[in-house]
PDB file of N, CA and C in Angstrom:
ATOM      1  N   UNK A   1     -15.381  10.034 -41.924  1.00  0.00           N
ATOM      2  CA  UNK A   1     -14.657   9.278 -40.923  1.00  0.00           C
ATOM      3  C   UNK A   1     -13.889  10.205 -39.989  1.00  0.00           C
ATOM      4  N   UNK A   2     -13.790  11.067 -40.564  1.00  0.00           N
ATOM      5  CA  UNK A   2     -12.255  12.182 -39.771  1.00  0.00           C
ATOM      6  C   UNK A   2     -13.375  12.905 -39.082  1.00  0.00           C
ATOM      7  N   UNK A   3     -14.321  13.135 -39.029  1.00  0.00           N
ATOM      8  CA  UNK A   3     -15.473  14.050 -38.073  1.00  0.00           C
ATOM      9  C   UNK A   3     -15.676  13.125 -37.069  1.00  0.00           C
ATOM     10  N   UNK A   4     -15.965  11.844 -37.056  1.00  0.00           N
ATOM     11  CA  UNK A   4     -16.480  10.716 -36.154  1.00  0.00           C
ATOM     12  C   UNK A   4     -15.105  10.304 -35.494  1.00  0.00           C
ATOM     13  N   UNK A   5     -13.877  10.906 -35.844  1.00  0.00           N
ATOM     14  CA  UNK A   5     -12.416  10.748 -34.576  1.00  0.00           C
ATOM     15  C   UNK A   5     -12.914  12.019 -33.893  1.00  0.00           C
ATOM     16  N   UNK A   6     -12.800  13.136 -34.498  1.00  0.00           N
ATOM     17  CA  UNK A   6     -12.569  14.224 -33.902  1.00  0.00           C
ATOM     18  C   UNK A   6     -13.898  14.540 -32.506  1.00  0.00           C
ATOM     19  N   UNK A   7     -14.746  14.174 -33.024  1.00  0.00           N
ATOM     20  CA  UNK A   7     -16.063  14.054 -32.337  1.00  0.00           C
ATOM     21  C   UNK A   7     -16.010  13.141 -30.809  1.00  0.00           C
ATOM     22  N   UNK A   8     -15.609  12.064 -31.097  1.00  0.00           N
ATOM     23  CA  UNK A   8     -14.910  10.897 -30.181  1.00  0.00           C
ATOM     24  C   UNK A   8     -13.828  11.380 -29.546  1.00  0.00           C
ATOM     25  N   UNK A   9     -12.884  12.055 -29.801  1.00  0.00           N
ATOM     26  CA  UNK A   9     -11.679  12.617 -29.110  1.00  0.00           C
ATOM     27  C   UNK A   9     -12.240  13.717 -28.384  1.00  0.00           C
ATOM     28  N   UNK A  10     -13.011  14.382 -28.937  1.00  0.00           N
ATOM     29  CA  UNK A  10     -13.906  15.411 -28.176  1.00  0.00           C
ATOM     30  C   UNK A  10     -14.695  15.199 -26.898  1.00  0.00           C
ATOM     31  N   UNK A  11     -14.902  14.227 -27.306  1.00  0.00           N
ATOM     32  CA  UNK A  11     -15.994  13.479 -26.057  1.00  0.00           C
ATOM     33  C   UNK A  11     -15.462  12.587 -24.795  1.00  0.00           C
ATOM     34  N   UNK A  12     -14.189  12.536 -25.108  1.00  0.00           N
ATOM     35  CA  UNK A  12     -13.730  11.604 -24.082  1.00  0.00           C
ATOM     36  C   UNK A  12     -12.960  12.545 -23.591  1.00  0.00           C
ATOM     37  N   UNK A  13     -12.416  13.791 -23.974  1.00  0.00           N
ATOM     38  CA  UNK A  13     -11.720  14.834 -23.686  1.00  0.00           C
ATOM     39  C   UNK A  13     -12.756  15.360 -22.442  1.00  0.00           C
ATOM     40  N   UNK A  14     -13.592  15.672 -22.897  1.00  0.00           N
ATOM     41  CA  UNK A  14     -15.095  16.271 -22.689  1.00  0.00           C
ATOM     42  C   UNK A  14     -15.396  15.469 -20.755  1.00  0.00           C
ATOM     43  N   UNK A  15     -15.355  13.873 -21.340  1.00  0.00           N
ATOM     44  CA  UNK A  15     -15.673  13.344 -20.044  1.00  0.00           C
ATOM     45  C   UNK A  15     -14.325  13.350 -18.864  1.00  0.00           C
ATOM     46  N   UNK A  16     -13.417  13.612 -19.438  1.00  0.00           N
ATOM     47  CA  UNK A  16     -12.196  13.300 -18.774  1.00  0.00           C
ATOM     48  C   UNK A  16     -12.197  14.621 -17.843  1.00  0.00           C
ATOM     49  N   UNK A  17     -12.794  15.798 -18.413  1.00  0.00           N
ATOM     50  CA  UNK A  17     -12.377  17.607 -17.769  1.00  0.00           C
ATOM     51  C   UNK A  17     -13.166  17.099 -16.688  1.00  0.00           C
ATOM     52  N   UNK A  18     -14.368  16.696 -16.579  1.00  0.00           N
ATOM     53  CA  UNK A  18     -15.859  16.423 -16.027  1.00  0.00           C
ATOM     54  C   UNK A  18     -15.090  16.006 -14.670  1.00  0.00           C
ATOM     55  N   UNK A  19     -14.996  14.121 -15.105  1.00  0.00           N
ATOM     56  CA  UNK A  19     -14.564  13.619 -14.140  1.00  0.00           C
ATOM     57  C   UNK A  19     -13.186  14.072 -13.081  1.00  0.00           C
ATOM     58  N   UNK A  20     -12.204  14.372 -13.539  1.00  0.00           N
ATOM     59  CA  UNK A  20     -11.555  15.616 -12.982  1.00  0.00           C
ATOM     60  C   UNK A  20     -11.967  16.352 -11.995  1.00  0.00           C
ATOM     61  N   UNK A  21     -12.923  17.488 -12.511  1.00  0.00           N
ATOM     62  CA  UNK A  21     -13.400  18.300 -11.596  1.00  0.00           C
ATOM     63  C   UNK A  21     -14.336  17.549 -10.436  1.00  0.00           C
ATOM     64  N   UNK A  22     -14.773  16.245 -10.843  1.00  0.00           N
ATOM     65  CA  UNK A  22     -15.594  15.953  -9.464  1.00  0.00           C
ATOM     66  C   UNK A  22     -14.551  15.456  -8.547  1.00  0.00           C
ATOM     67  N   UNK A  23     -13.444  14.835  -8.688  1.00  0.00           N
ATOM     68  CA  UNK A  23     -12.057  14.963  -7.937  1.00  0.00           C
ATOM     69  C   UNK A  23     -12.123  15.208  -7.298  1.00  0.00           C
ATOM     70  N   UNK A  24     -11.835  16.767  -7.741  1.00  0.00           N
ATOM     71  CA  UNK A  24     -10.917  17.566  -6.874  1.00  0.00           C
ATOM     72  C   UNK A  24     -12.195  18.120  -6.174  1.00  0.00           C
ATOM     73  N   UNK A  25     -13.650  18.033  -6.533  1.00  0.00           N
ATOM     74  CA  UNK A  25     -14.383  18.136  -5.115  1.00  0.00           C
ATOM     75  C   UNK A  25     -14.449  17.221  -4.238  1.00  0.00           C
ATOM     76  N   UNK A  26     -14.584  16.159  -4.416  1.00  0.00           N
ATOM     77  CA  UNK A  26     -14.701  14.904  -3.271  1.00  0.00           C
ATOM     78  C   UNK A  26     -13.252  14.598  -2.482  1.00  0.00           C
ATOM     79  N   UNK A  27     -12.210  15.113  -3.300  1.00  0.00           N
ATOM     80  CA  UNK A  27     -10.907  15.809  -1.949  1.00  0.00           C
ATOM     81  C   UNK A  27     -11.338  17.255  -1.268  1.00  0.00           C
ATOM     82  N   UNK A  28     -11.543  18.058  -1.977  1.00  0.00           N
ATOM     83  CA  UNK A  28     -11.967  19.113  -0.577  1.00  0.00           C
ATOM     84  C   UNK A  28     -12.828  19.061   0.136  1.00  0.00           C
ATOM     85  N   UNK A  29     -13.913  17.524  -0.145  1.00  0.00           N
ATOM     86  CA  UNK A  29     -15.378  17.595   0.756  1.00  0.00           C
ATOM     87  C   UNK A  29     -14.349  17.169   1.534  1.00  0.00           C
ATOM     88  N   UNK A  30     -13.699  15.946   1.458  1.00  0.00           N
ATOM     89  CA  UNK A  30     -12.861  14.935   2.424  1.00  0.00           C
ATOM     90  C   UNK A  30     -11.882  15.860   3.441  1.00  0.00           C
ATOM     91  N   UNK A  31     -11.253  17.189   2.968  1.00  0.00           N
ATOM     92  CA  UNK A  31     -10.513  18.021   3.536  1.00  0.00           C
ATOM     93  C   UNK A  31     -11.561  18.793   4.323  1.00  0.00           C
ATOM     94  N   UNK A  32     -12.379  19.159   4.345  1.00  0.00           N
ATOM     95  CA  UNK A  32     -13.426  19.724   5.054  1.00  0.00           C
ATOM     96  C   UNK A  32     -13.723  19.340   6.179  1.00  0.00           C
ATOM     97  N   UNK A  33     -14.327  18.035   5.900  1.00  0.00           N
ATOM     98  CA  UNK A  33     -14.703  16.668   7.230  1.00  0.00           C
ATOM     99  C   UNK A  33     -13.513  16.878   8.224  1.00  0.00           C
ATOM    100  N   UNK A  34     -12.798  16.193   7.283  1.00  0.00           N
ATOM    101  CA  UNK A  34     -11.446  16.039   8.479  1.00  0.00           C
ATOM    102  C   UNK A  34     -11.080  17.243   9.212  1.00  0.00           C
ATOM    103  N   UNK A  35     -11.063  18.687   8.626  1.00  0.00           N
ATOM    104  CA  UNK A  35     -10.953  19.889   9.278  1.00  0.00           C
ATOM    105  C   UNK A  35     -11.958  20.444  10.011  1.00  0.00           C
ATOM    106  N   UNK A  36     -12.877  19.633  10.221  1.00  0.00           N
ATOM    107  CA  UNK A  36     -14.012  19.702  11.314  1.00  0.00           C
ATOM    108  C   UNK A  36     -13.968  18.738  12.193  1.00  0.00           C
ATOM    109  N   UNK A  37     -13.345  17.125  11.809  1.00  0.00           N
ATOM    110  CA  UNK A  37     -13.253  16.365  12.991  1.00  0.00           C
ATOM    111  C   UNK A  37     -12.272  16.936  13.951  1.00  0.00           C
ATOM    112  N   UNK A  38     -11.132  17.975  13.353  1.00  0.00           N
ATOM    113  CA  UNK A  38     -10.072  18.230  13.768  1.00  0.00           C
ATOM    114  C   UNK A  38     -10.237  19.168  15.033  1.00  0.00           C
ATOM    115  N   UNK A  39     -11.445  19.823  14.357  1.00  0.00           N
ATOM    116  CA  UNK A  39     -11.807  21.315  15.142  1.00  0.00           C
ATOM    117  C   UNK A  39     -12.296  20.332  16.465  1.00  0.00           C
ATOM    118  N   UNK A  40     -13.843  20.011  16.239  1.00  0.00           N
ATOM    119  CA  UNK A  40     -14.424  18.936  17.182  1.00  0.00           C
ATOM    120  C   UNK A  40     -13.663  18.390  18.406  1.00  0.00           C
ATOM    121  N   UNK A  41     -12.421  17.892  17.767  1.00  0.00           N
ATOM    122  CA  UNK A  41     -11.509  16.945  19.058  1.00  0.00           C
ATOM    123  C   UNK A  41     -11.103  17.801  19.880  1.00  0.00           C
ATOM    124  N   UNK A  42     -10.501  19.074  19.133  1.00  0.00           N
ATOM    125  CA  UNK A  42      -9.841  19.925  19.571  1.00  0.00           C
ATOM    126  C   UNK A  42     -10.784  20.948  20.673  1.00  0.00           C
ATOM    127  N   UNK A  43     -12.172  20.978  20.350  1.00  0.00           N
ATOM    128  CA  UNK A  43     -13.258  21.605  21.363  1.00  0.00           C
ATOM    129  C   UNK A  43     -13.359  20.512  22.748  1.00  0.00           C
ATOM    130  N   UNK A  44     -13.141  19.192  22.370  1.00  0.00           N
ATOM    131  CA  UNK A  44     -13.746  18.635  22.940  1.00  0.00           C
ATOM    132  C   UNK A  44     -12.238  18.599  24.212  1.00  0.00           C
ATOM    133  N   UNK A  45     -11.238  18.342  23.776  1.00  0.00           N
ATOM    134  CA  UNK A  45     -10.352  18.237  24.703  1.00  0.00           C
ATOM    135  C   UNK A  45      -9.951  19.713  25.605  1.00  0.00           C
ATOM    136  N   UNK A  46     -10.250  20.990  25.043  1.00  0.00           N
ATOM    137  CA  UNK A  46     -10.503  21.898  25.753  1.00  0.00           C
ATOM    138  C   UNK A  46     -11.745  21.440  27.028  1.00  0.00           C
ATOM    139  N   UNK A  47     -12.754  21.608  26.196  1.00  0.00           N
ATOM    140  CA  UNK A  47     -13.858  21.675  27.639  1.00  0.00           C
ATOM    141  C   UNK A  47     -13.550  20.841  28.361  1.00  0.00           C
ATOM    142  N   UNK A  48     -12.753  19.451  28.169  1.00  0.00           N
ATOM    143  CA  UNK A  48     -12.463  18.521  29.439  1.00  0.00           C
ATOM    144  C   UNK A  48     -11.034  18.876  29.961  1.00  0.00           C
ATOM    145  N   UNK A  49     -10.232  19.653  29.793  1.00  0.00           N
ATOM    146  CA  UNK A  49      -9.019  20.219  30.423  1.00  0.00           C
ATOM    147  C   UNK A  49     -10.145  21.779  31.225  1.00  0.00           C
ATOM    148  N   UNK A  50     -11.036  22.500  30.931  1.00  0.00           N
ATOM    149  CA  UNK A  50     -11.631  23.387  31.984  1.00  0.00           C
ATOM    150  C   UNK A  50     -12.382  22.589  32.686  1.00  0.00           C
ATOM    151  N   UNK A  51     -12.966  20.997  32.547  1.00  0.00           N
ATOM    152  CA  UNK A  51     -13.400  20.930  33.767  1.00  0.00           C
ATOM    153  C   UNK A  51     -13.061  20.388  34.555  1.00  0.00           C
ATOM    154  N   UNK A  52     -11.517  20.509  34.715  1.00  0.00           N
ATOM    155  CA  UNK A  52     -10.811  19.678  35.436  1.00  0.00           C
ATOM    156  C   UNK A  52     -10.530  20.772  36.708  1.00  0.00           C
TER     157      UNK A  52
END
């Protein structure tokens, strides 16, 4: 019985590190995007202030 906790505590330990780490990637994909829409606007409002 005491192998089939430890095993189970293991495993949900196990899924918990997992899910975690996909986290904290799908916040830095999200930080990425946005630091490219950021760039983008920021190109875009240049070239229309030079062709003024």
């Amino acid at each position: 019985m005491t192998k089939k906790i430890y095993a189970t505590f293991g495993a949900v330990l196990i899924a918990a590190a997992m899910l975690s780490g996909c986290g904290n990637t799908i916040r830095g994909a999200g930080q990425d995007i946005a630091g490219t829409v950021e760039g983008t606007q920021a190109a875009g409002r240049s070239v229309e202030r030079a062709s003024r």
